[in-house]
C-alpha atoms as a PDB file:
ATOM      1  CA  UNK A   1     142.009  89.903  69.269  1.00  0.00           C
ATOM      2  CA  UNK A   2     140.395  90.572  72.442  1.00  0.00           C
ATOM      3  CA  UNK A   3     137.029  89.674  74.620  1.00  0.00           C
ATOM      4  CA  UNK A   4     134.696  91.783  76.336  1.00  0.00           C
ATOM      5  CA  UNK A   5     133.371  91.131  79.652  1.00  0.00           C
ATOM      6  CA  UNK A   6     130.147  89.202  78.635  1.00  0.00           C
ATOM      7  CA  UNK A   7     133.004  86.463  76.827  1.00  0.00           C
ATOM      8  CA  UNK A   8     131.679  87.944  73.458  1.00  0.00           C
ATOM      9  CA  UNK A   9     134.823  88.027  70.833  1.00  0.00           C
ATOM     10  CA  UNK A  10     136.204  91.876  69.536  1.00  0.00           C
ATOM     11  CA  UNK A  11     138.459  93.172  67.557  1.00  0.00           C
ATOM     12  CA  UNK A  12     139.755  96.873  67.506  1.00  0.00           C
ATOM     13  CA  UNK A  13     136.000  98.758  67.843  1.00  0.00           C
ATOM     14  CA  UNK A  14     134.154  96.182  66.173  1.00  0.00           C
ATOM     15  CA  UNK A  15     132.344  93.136  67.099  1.00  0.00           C
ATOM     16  CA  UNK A  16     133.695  90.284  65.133  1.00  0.00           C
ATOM     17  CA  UNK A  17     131.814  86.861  64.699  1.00  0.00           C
ATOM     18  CA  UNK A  18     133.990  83.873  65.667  1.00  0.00           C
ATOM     19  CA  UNK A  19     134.478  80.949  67.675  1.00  0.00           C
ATOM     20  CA  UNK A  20     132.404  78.660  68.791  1.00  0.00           C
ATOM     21  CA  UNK A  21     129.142  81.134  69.288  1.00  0.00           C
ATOM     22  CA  UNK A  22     126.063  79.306  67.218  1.00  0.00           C
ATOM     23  CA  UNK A  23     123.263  80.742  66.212  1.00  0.00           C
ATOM     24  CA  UNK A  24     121.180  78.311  68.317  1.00  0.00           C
ATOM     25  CA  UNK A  25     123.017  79.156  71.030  1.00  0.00           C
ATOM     26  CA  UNK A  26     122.866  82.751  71.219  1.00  0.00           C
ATOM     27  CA  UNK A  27     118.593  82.093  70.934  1.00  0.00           C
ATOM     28  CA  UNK A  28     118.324  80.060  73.464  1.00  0.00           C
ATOM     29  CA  UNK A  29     120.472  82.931  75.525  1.00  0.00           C
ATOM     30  CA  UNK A  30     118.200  85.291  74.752  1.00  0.00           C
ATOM     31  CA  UNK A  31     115.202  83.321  75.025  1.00  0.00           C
ATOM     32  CA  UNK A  32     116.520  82.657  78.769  1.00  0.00           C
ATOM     33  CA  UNK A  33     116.805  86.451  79.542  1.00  0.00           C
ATOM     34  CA  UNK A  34     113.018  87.110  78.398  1.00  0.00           C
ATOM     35  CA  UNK A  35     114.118  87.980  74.672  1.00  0.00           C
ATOM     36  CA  UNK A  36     110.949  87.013  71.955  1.00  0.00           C
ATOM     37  CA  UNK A  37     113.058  84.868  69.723  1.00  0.00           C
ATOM     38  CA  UNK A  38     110.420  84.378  67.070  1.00  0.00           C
ATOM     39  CA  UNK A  39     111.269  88.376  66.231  1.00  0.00           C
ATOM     40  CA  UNK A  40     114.452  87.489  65.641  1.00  0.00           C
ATOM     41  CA  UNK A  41     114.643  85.259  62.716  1.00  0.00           C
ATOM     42  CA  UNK A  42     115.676  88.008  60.268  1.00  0.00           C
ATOM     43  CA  UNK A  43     118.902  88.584  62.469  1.00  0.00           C
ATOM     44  CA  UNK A  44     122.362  87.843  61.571  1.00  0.00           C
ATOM     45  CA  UNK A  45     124.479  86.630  63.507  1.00  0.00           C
ATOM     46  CA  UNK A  46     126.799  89.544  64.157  1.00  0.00           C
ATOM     47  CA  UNK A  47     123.185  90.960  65.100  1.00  0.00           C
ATOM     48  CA  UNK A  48     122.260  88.228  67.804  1.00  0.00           C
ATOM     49  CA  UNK A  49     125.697  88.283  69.785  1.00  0.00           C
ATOM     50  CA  UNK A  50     125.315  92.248  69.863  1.00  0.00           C
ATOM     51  CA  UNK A  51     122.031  91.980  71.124  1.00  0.00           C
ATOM     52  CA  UNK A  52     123.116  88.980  73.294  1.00  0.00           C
ATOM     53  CA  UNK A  53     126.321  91.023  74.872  1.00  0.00           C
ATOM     54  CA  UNK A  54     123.202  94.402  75.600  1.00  0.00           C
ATOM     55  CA  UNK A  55     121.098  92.573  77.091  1.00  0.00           C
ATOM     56  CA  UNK A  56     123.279  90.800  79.445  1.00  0.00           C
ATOM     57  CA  UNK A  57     124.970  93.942  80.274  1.00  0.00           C
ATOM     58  CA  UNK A  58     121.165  95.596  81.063  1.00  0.00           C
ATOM     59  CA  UNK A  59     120.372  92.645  83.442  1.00  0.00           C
ATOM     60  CA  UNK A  60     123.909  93.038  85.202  1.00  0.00           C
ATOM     61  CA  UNK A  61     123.150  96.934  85.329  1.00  0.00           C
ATOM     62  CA  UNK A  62     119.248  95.993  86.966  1.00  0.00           C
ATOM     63  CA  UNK A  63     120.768  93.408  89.367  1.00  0.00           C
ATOM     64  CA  UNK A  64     123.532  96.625  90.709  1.00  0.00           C
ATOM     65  CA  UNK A  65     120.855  98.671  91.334  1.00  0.00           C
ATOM     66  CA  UNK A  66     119.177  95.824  93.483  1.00  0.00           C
ATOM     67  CA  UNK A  67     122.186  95.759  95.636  1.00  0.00           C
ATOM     68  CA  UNK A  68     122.251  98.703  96.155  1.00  0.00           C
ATOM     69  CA  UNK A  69     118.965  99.737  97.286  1.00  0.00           C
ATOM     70  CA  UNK A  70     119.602  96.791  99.635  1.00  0.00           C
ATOM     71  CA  UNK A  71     122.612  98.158 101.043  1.00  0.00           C
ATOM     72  CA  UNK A  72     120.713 101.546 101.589  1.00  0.00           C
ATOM     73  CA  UNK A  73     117.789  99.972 103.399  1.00  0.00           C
ATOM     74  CA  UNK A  74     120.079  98.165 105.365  1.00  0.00           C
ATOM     75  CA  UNK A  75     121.768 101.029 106.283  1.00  0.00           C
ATOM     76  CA  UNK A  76     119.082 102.878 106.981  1.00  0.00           C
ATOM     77  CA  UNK A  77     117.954 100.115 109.606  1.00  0.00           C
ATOM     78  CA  UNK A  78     121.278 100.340 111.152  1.00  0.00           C
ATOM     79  CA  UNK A  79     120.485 104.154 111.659  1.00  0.00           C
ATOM     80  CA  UNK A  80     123.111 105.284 109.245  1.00  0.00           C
ATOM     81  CA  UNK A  81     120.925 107.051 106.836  1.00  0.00           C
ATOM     82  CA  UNK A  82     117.116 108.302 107.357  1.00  0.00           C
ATOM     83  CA  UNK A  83     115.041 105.533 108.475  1.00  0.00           C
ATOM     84  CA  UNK A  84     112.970 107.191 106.465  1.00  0.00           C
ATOM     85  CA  UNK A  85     114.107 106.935 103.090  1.00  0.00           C
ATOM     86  CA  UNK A  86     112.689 104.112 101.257  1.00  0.00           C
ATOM     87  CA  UNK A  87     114.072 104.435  97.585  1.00  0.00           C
ATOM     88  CA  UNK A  88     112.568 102.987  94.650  1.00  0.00           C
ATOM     89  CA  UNK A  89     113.785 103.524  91.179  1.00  0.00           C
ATOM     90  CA  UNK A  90     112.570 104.496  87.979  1.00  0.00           C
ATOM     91  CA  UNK A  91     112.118 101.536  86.728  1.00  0.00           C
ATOM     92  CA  UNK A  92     110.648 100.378  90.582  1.00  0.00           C
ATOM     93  CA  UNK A  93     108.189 102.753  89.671  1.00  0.00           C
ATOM     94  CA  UNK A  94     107.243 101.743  86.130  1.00  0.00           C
ATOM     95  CA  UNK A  95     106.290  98.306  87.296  1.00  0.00           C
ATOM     96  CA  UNK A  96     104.561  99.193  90.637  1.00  0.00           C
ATOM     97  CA  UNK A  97     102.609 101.688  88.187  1.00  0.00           C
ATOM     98  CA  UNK A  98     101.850  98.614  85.726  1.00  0.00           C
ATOM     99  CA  UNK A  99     100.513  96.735  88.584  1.00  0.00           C
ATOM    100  CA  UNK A 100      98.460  98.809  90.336  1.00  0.00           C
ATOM    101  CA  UNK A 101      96.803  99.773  87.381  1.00  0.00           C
ATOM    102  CA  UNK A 102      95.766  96.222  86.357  1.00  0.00           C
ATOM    103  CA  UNK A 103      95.012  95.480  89.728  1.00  0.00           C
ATOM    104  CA  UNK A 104      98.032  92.893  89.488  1.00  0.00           C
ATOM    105  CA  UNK A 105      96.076  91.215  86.664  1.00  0.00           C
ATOM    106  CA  UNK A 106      98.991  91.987  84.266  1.00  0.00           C
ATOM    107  CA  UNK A 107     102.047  89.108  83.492  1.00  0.00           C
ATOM    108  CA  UNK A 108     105.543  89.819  83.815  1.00  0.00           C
ATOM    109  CA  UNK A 109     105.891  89.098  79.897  1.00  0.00           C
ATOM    110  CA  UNK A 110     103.580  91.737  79.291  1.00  0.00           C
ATOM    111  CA  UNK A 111     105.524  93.911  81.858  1.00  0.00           C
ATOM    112  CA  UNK A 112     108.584  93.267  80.012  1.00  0.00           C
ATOM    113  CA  UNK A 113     107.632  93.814  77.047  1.00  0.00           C
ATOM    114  CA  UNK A 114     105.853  97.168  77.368  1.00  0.00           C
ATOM    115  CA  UNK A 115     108.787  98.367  79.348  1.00  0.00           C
ATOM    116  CA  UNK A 116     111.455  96.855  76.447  1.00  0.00           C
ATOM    117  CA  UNK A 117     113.326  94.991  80.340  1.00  0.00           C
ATOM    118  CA  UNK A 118     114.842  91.559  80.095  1.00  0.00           C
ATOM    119  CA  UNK A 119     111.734  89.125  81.458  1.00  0.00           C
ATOM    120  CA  UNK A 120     114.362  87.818  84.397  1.00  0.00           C
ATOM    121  CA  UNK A 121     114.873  91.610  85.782  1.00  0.00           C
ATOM    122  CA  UNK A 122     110.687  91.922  85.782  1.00  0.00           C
ATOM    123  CA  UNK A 123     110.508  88.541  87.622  1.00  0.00           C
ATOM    124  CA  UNK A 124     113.249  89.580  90.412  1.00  0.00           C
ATOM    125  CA  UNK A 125     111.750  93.063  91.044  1.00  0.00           C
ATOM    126  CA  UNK A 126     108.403  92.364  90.454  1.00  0.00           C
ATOM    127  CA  UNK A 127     109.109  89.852  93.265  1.00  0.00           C
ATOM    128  CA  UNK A 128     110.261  92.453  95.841  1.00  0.00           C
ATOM    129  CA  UNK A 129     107.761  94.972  94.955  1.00  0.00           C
ATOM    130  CA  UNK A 130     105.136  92.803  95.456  1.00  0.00           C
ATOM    131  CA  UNK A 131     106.555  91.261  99.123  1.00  0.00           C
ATOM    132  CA  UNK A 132     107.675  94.802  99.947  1.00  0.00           C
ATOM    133  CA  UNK A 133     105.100  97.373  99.202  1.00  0.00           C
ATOM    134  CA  UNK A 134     101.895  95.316  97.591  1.00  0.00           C
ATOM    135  CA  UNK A 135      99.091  93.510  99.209  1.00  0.00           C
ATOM    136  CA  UNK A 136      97.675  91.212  96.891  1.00  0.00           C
ATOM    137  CA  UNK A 137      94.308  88.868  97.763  1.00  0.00           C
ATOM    138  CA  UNK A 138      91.351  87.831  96.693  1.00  0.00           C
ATOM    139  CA  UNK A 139      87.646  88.324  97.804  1.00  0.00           C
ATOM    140  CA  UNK A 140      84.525  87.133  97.342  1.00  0.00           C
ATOM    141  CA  UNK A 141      81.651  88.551  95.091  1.00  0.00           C
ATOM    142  CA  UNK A 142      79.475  87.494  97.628  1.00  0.00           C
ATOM    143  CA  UNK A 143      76.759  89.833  96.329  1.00  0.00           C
ATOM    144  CA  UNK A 144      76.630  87.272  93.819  1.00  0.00           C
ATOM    145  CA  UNK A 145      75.772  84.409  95.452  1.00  0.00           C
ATOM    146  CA  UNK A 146      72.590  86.130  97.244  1.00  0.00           C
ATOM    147  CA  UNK A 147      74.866  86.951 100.343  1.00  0.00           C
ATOM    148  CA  UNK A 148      75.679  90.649 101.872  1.00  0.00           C
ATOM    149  CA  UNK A 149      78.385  92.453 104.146  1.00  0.00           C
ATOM    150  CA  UNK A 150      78.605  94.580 106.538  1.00  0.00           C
ATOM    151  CA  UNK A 151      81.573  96.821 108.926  1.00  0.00           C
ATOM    152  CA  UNK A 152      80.888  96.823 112.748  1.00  0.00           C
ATOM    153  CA  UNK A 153      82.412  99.297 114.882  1.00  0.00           C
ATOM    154  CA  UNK A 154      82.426  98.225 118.499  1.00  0.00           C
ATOM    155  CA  UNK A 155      82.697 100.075 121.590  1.00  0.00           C
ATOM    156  CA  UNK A 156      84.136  97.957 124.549  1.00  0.00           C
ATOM    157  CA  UNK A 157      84.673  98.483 128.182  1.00  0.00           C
ATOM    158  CA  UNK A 158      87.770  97.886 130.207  1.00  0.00           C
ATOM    159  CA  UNK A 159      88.686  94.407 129.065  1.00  0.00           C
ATOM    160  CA  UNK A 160      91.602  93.647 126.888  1.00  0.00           C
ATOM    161  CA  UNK A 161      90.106  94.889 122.936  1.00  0.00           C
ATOM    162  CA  UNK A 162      92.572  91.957 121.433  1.00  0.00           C
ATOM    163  CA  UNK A 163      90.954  89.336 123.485  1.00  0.00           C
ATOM    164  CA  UNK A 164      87.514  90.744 122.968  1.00  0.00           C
ATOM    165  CA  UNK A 165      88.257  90.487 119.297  1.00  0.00           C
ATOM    166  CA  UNK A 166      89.492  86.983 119.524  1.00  0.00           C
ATOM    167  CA  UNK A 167      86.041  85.764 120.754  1.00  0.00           C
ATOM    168  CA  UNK A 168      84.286  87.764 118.256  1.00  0.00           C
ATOM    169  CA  UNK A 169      86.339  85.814 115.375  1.00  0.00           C
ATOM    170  CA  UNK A 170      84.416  82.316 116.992  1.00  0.00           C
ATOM    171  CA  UNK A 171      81.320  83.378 115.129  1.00  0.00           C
ATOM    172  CA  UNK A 172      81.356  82.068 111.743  1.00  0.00           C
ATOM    173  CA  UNK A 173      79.681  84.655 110.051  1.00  0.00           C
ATOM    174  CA  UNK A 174      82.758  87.600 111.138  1.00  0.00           C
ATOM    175  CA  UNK A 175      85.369  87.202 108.768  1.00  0.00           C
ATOM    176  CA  UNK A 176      88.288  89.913 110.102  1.00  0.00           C
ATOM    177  CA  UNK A 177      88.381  91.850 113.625  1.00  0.00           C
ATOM    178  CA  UNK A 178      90.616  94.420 113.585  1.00  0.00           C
ATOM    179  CA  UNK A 179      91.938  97.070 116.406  1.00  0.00           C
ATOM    180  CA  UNK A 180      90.807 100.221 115.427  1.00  0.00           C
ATOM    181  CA  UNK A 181      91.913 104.450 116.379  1.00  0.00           C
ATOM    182  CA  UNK A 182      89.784 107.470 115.548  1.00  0.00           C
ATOM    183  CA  UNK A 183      86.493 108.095 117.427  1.00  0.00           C
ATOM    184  CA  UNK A 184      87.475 107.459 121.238  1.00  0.00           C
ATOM    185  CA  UNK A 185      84.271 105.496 121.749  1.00  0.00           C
ATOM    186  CA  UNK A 186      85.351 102.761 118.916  1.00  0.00           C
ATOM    187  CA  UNK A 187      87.719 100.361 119.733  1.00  0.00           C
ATOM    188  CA  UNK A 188      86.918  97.331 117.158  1.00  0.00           C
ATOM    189  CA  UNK A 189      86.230  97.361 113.656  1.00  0.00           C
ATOM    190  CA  UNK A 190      84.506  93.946 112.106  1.00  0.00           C
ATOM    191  CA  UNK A 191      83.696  92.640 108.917  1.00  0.00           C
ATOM    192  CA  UNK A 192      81.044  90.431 108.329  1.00  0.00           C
ATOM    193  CA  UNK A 193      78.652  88.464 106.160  1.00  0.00           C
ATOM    194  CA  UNK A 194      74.879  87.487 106.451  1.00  0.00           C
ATOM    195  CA  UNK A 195      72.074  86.529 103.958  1.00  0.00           C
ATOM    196  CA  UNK A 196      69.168  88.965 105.449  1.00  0.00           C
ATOM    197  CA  UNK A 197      68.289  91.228 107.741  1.00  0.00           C
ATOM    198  CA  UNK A 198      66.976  88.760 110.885  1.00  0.00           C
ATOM    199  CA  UNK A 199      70.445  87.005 110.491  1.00  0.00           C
ATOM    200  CA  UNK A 200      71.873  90.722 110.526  1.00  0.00           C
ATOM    201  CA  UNK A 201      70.001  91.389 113.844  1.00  0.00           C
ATOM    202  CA  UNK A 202      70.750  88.075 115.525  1.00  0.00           C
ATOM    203  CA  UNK A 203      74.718  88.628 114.803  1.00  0.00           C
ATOM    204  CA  UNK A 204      74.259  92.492 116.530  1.00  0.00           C
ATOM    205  CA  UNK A 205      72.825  90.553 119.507  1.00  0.00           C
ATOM    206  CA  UNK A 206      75.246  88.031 119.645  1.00  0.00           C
ATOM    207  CA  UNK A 207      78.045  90.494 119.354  1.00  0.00           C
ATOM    208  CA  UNK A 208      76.407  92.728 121.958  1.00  0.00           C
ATOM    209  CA  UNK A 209      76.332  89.363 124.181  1.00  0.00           C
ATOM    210  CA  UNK A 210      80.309  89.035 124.476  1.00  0.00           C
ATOM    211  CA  UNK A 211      81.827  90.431 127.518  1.00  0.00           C
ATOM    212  CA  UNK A 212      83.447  93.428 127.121  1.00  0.00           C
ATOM    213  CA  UNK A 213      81.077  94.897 124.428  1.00  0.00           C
ATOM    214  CA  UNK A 214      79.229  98.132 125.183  1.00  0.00           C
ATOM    215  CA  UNK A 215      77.891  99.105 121.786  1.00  0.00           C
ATOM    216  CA  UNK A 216      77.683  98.036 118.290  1.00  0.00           C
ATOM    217  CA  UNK A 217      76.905 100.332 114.571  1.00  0.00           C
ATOM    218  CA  UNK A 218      76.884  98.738 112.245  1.00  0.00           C
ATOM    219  CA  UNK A 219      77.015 100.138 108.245  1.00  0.00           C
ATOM    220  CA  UNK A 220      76.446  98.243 105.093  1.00  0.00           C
ATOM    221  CA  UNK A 221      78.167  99.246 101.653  1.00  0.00           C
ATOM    222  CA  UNK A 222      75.500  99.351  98.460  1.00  0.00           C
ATOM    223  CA  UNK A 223      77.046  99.896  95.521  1.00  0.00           C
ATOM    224  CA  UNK A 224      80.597 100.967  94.507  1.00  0.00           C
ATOM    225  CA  UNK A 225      80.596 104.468  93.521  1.00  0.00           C
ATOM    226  CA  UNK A 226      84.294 104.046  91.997  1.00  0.00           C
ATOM    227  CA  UNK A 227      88.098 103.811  93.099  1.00  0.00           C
ATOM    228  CA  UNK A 228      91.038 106.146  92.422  1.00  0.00           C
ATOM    229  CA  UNK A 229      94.643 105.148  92.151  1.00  0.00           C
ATOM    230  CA  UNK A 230      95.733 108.993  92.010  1.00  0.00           C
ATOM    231  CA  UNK A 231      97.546 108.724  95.447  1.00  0.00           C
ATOM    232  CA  UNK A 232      99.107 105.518  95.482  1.00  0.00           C
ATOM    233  CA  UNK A 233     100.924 106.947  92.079  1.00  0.00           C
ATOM    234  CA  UNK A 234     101.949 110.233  94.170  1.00  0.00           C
ATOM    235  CA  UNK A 235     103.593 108.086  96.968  1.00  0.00           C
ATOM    236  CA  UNK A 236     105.115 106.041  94.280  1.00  0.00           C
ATOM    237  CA  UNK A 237     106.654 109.222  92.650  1.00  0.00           C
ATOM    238  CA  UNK A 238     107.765 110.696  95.845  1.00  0.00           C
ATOM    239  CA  UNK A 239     110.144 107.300  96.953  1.00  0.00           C
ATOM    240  CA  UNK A 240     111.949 107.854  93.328  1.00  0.00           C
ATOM    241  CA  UNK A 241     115.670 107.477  92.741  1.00  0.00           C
ATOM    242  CA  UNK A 242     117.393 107.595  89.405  1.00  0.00           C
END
């Protein structure tokens, strides 16, 4: 009589059903690693500790891949590989997929699920995915409460754009300033809100007021034609290792 590596008992090529393994224990097991228990009340027991010994040998498989994509990023920050090579896996790309799709709406049960992964390898990876290569917030439907928005792109002169941008961000009604590269003559971009159009001009003024400021356009979005997720999935597929 022998044991596997998982502590499960064997003997010759099959999986015998001894010891001290209950069925109660061997749920709550596989309850811990994301298993639906209430699918598994027809199961014998033989059943559960195969099922049991799988799944623990999936999660250990999931959490080798983790350290190893670890030890090739920090490699490749050490200069020992391509900088830049940032490698996700198949199953990296499944949930970053998943995500994007539902707009990070959809729960790592579902995720598991769908995707037949133990719940505890979703909630590590979906973890790093989302710290690594997600940016997740939420914004107002202003619209909605009788308010609007607008972009400005500012010109400025010689003085520092960073500290220009700084003094812009006192006004209560600019909600980001950010440094901006494209047309030579704009050096700011800024987002703002306002409730009509005299507010709107007032805010131009003011901005127009703050040393260092040359020029302000300013462009308000109407009405959302419709968004694509096409290209994020292309990147995704291109960082892909098996």
């Amino acid at each position: 009589m022998t044991h596997d590596d998982d502590g499960y008992v064997m003997r010759g090529a099959s999986k015998m059903v001894e010891g001290k393994v209950s069925r109660a224990k061997l749920l709550q097991e596989l309850l811990s690693m994301g298993v639906e228990t209430k699918l598994l009340e027809h199961f014998s027991l033989e059943q559960l500790q195969n099922l049991a010994r799988r799944t623990k040998r999936l999660e250990r498989t999931s959490g080798d891949e983790i350290k190893s994509l670890t030890t090739r990023r920090k490699a490749g920050s050490s200069g020992d590989v391509d900088s830049g090579d940032i490698a996700l896996t198949v199953l990296d790309k499944k949930i970053l997929q998943l995500l994007l799709a539902s707009s990070g709406t959809i729960s790592s049960i579902a995720i598991s699920r769908k995707l037949e992964i133990p719940l505890t390898a979703i909630l590590r990876r979906r973890k790093r995915l989302e710290s690594e290569f997600l940016e997740l917030a939420y914004s107002l439907k202003i619209n909605n409460l009788e308010w609007r928005k607008a972009d400005m792109l500012i010109s400025t002169s010689n003085r520092n754009a960073c500290s220009i941008g700084k003094d812009l961000l006192s006004h209560n009604s600019i909600t980001s300033v950010t440094r901006s590269t494209g047309v030579h003559t704009i050096h700011l971009h800024a987002k703002i809100v306002f409730r009509n159009n005299i507010e709107l001009s007032n805010l131009i003024e003011w901005i127009k007021s703050v040393d260092g400021v040359e020029d302000v356009i300013w462009t308000e979005p109407v009405e959302l034609v419709g968004t694509s997720i096409a290209r994020p999935l292309q990147i995704i597929a291109q960082d892909e290792i098996s």
